[in-house]
N, C-alpha and C. Protein backbone atom coordinates (compact mmCIF):
# COMPACT_ATOMS: atom_id res chain seq x y z
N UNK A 1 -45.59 -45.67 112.00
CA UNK A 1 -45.63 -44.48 112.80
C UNK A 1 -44.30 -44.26 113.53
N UNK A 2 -43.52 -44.82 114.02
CA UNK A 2 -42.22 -44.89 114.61
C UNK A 2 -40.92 -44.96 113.29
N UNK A 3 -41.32 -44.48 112.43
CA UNK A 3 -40.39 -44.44 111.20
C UNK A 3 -40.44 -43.18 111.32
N UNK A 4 -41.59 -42.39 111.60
CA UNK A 4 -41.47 -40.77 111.37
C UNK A 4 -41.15 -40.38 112.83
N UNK A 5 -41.43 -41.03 113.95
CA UNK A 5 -40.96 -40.29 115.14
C UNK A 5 -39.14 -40.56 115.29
N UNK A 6 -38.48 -41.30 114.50
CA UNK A 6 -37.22 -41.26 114.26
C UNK A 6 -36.45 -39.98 113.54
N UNK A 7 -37.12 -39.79 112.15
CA UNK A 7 -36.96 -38.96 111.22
C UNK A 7 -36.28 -37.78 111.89
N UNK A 8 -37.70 -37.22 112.71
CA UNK A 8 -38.21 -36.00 113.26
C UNK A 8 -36.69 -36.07 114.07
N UNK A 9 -36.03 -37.08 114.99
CA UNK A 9 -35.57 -36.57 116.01
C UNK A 9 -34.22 -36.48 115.84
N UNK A 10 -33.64 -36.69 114.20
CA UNK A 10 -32.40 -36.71 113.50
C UNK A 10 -31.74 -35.33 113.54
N UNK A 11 -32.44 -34.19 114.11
CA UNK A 11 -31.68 -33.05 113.15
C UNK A 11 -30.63 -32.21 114.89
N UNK A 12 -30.68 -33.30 115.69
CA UNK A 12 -30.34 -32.71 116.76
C UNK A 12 -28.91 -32.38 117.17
N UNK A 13 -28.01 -33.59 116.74
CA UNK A 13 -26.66 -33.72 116.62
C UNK A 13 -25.59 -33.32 115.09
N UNK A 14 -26.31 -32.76 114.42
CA UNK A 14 -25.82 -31.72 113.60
C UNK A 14 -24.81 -31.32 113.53
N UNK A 15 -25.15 -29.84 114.24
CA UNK A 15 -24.04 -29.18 114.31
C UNK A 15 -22.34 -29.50 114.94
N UNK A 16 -22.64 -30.45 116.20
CA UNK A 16 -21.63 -31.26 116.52
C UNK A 16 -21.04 -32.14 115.40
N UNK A 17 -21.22 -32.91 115.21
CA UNK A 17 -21.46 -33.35 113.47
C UNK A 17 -20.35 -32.41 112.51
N UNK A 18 -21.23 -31.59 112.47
CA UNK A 18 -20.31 -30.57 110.91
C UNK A 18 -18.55 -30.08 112.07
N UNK A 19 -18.74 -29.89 113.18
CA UNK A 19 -17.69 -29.60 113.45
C UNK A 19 -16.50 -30.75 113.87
N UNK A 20 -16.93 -31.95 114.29
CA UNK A 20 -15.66 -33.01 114.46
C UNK A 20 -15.37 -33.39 112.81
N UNK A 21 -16.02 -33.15 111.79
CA UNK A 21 -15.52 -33.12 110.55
C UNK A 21 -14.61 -31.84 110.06
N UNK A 22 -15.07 -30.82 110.06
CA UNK A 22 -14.26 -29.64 109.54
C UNK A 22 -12.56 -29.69 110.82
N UNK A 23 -12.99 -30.16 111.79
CA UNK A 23 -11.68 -30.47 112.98
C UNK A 23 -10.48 -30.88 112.23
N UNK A 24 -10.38 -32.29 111.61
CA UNK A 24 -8.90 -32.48 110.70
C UNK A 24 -8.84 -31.68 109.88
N UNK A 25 -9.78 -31.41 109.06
CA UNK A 25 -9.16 -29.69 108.25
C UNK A 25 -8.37 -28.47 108.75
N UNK A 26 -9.19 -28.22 110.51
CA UNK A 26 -8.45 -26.92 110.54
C UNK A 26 -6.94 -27.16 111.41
N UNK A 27 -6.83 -28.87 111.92
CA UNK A 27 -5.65 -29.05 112.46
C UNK A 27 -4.42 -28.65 110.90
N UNK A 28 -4.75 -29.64 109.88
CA UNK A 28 -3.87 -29.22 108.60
C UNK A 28 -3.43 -28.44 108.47
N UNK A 29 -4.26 -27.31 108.30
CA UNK A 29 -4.46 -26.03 108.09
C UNK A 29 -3.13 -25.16 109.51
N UNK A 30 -3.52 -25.75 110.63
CA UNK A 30 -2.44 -24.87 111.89
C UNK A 30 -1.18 -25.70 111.38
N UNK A 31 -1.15 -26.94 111.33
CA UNK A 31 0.53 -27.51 111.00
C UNK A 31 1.04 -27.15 109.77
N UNK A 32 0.55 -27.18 108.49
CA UNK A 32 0.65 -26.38 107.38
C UNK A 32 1.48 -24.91 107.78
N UNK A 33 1.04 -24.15 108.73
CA UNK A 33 1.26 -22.83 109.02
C UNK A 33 2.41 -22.91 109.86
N UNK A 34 2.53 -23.46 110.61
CA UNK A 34 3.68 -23.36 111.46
C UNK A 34 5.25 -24.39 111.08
N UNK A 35 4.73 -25.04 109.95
CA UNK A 35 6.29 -25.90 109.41
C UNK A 35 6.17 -24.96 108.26
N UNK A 36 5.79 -24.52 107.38
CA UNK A 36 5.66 -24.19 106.15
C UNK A 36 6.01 -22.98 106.12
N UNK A 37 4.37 -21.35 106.41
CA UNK A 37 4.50 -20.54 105.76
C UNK A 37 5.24 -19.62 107.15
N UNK A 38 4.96 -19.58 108.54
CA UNK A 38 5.87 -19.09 109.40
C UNK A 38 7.11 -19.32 108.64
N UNK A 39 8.17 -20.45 108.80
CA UNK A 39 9.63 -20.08 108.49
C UNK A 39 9.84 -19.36 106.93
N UNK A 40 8.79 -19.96 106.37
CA UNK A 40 9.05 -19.34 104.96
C UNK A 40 8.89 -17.43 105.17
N UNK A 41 8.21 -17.08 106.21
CA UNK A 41 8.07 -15.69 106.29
C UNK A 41 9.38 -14.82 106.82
N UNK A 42 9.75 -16.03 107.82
CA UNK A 42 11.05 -15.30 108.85
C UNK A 42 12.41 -15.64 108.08
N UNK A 43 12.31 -16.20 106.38
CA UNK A 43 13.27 -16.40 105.62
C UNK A 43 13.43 -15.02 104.67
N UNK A 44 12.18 -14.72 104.43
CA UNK A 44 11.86 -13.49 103.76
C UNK A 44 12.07 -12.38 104.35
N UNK A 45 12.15 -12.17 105.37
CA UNK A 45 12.36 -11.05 106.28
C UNK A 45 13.91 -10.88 106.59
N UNK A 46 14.68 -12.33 106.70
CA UNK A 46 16.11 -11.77 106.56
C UNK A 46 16.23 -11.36 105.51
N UNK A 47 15.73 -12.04 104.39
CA UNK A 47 16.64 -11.46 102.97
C UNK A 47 16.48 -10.12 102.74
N UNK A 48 15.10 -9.42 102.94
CA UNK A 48 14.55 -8.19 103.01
C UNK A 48 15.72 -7.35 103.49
N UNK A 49 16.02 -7.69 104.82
CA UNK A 49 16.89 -7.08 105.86
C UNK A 49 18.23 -7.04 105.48
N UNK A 50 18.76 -8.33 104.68
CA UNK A 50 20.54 -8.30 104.50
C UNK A 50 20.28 -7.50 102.94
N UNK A 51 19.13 -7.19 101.78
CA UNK A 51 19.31 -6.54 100.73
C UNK A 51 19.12 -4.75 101.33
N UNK A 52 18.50 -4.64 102.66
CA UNK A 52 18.95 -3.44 102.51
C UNK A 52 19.86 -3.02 102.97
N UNK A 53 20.43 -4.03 103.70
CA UNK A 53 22.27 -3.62 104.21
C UNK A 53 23.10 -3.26 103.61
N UNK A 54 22.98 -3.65 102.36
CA UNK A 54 24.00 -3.36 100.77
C UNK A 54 24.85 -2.26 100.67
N UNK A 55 25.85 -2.23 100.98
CA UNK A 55 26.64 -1.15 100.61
C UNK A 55 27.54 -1.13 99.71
N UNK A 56 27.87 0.02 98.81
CA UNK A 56 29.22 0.36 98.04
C UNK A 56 30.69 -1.25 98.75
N UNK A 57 31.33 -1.56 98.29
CA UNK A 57 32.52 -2.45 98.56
C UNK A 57 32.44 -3.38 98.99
N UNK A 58 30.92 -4.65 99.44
CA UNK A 58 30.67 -5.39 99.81
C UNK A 58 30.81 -6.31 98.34
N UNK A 59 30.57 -7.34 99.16
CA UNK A 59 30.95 -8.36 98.45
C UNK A 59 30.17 -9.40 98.27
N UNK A 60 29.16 -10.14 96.88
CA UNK A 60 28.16 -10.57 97.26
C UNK A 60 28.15 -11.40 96.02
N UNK A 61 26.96 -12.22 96.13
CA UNK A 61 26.86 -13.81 95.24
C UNK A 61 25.08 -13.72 94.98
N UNK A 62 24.73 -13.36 93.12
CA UNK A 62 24.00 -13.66 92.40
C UNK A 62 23.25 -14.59 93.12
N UNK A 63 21.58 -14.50 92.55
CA UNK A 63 21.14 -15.95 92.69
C UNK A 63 21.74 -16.59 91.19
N UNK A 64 22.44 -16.17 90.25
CA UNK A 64 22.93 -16.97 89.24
C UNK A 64 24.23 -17.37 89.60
N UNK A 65 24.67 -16.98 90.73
CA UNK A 65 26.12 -17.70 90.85
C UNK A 65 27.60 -16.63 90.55
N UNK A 66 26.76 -15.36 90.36
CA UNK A 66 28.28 -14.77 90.10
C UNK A 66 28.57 -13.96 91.26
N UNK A 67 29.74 -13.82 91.12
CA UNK A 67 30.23 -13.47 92.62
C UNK A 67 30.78 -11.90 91.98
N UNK A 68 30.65 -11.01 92.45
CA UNK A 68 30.86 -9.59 92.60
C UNK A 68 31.18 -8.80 93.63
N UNK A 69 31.96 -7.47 93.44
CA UNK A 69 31.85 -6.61 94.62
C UNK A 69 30.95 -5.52 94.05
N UNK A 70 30.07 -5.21 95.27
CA UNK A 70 29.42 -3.80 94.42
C UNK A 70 29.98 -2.34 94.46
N UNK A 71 29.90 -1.89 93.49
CA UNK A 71 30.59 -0.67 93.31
C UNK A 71 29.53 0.66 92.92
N UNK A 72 28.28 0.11 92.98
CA UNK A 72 27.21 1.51 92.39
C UNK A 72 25.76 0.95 93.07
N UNK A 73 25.20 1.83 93.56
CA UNK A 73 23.89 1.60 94.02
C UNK A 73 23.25 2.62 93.47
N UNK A 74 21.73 1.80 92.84
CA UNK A 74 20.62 3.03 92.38
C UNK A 74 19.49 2.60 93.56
N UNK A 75 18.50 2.90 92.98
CA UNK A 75 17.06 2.59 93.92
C UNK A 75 17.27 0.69 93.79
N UNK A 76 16.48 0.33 92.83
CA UNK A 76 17.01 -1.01 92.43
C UNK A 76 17.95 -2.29 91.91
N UNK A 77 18.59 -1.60 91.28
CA UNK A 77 19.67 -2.03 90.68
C UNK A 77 20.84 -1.38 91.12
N UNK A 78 22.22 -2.46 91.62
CA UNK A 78 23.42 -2.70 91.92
C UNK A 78 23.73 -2.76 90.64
N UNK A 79 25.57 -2.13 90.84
CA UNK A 79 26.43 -2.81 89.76
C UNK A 79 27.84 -3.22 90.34
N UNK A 80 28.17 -4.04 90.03
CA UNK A 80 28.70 -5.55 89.85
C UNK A 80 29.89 -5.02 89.34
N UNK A 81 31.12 -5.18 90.32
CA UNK A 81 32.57 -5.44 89.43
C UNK A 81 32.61 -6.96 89.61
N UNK A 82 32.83 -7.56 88.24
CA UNK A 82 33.12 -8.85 88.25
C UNK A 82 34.46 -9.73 87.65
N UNK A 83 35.47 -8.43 87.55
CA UNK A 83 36.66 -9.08 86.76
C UNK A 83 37.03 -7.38 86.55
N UNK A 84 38.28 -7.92 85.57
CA UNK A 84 39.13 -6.44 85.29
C UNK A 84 38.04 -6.19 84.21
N UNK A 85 37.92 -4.25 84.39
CA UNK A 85 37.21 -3.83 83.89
C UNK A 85 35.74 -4.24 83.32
N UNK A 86 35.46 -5.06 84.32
CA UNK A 86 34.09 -5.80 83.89
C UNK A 86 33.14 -5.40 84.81
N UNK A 87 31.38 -4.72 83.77
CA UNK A 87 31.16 -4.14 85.44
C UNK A 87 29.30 -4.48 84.81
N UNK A 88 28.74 -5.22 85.91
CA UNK A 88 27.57 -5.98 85.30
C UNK A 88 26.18 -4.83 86.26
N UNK A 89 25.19 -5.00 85.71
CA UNK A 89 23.95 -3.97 86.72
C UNK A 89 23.06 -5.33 86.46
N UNK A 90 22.72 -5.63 88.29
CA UNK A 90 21.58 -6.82 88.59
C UNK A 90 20.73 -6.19 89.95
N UNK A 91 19.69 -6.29 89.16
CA UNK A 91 18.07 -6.05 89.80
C UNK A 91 18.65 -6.29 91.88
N UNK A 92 18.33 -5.98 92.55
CA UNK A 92 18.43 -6.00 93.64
C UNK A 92 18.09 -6.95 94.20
N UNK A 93 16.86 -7.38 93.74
CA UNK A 93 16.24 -8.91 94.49
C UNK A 93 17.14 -10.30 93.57
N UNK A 94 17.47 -9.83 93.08
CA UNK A 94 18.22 -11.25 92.24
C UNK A 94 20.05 -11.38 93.16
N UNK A 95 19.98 -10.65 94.60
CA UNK A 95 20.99 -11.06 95.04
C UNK A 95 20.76 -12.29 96.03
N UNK A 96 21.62 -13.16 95.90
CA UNK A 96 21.41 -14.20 96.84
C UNK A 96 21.39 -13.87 98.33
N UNK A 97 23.11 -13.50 98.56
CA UNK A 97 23.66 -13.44 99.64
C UNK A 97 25.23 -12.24 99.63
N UNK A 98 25.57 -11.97 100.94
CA UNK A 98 26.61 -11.49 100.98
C UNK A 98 27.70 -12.65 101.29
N UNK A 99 29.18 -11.84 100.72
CA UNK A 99 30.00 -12.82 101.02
C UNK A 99 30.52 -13.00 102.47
N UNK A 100 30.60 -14.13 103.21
CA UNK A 100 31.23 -13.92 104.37
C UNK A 100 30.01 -13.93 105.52
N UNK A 101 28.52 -13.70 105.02
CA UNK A 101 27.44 -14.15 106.11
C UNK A 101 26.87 -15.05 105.49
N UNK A 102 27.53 -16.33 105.36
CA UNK A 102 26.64 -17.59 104.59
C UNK A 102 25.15 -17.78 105.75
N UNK A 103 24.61 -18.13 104.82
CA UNK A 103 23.42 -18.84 105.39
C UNK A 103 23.72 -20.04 106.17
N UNK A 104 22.92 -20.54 107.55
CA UNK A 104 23.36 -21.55 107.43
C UNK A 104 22.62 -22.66 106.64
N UNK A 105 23.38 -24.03 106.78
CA UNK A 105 22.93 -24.91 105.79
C UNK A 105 21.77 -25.48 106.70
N UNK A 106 20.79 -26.28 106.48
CA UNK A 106 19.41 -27.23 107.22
C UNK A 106 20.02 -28.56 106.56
N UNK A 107 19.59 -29.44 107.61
CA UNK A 107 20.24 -31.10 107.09
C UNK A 107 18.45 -31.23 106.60
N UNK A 108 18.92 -32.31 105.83
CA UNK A 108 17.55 -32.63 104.81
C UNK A 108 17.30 -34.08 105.51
């Protein structure tokens, strides 16, 4: 008879229960967010910001590495003097950087 008056009196601490468990999940979850996708957002937002700065005679570096001045702007696509008489058209988001506002570097 004291096997079932135990049973019965199990279902009380529960809910406390389900929540000091789901607790290290949602700490993860806040540090995850604040090393990770925060800076990753406020990285995206410069680049956003320095690709629409783009002007005619600037001077700027591929994410493939080639270095150009631009000489033509459409909606998306720049074109690229890259040498004598050499003149290349690259997608807008495929610019790295401008010349002369390096990023800075992060020590690893």
């Amino acid at each position: 008879m004291t096997s079932l008056a135990y049973a019965a009196n199990g279902s009380g601490g529960d809910a406390m229960g389900m929540l000091m468990s789901l607790a290290p999940l949602i700490l993860i979850f806040v540090v995850f967010y604040f090393l990770l996708i925060m800076p990753q957002q406020k990285k995206a937002k410069q680049h956003r910001q320095m690709l629409d700065s783009i002007t005619k005679g600037d001077d700027v570096i591929t994410s493939g590495g080639i270095h150009g001045k631009v000489v033509g702007i459409a909606d998306q696509v720049l074109t690229l003097d890259v040498g004598e008489k050499v003149k290349i058209r690259v997608s807008r988001e495929f610019i790295a950087q401008k010349k002369g506002t390096e990023q800075p570097q992060t020590k690893s």
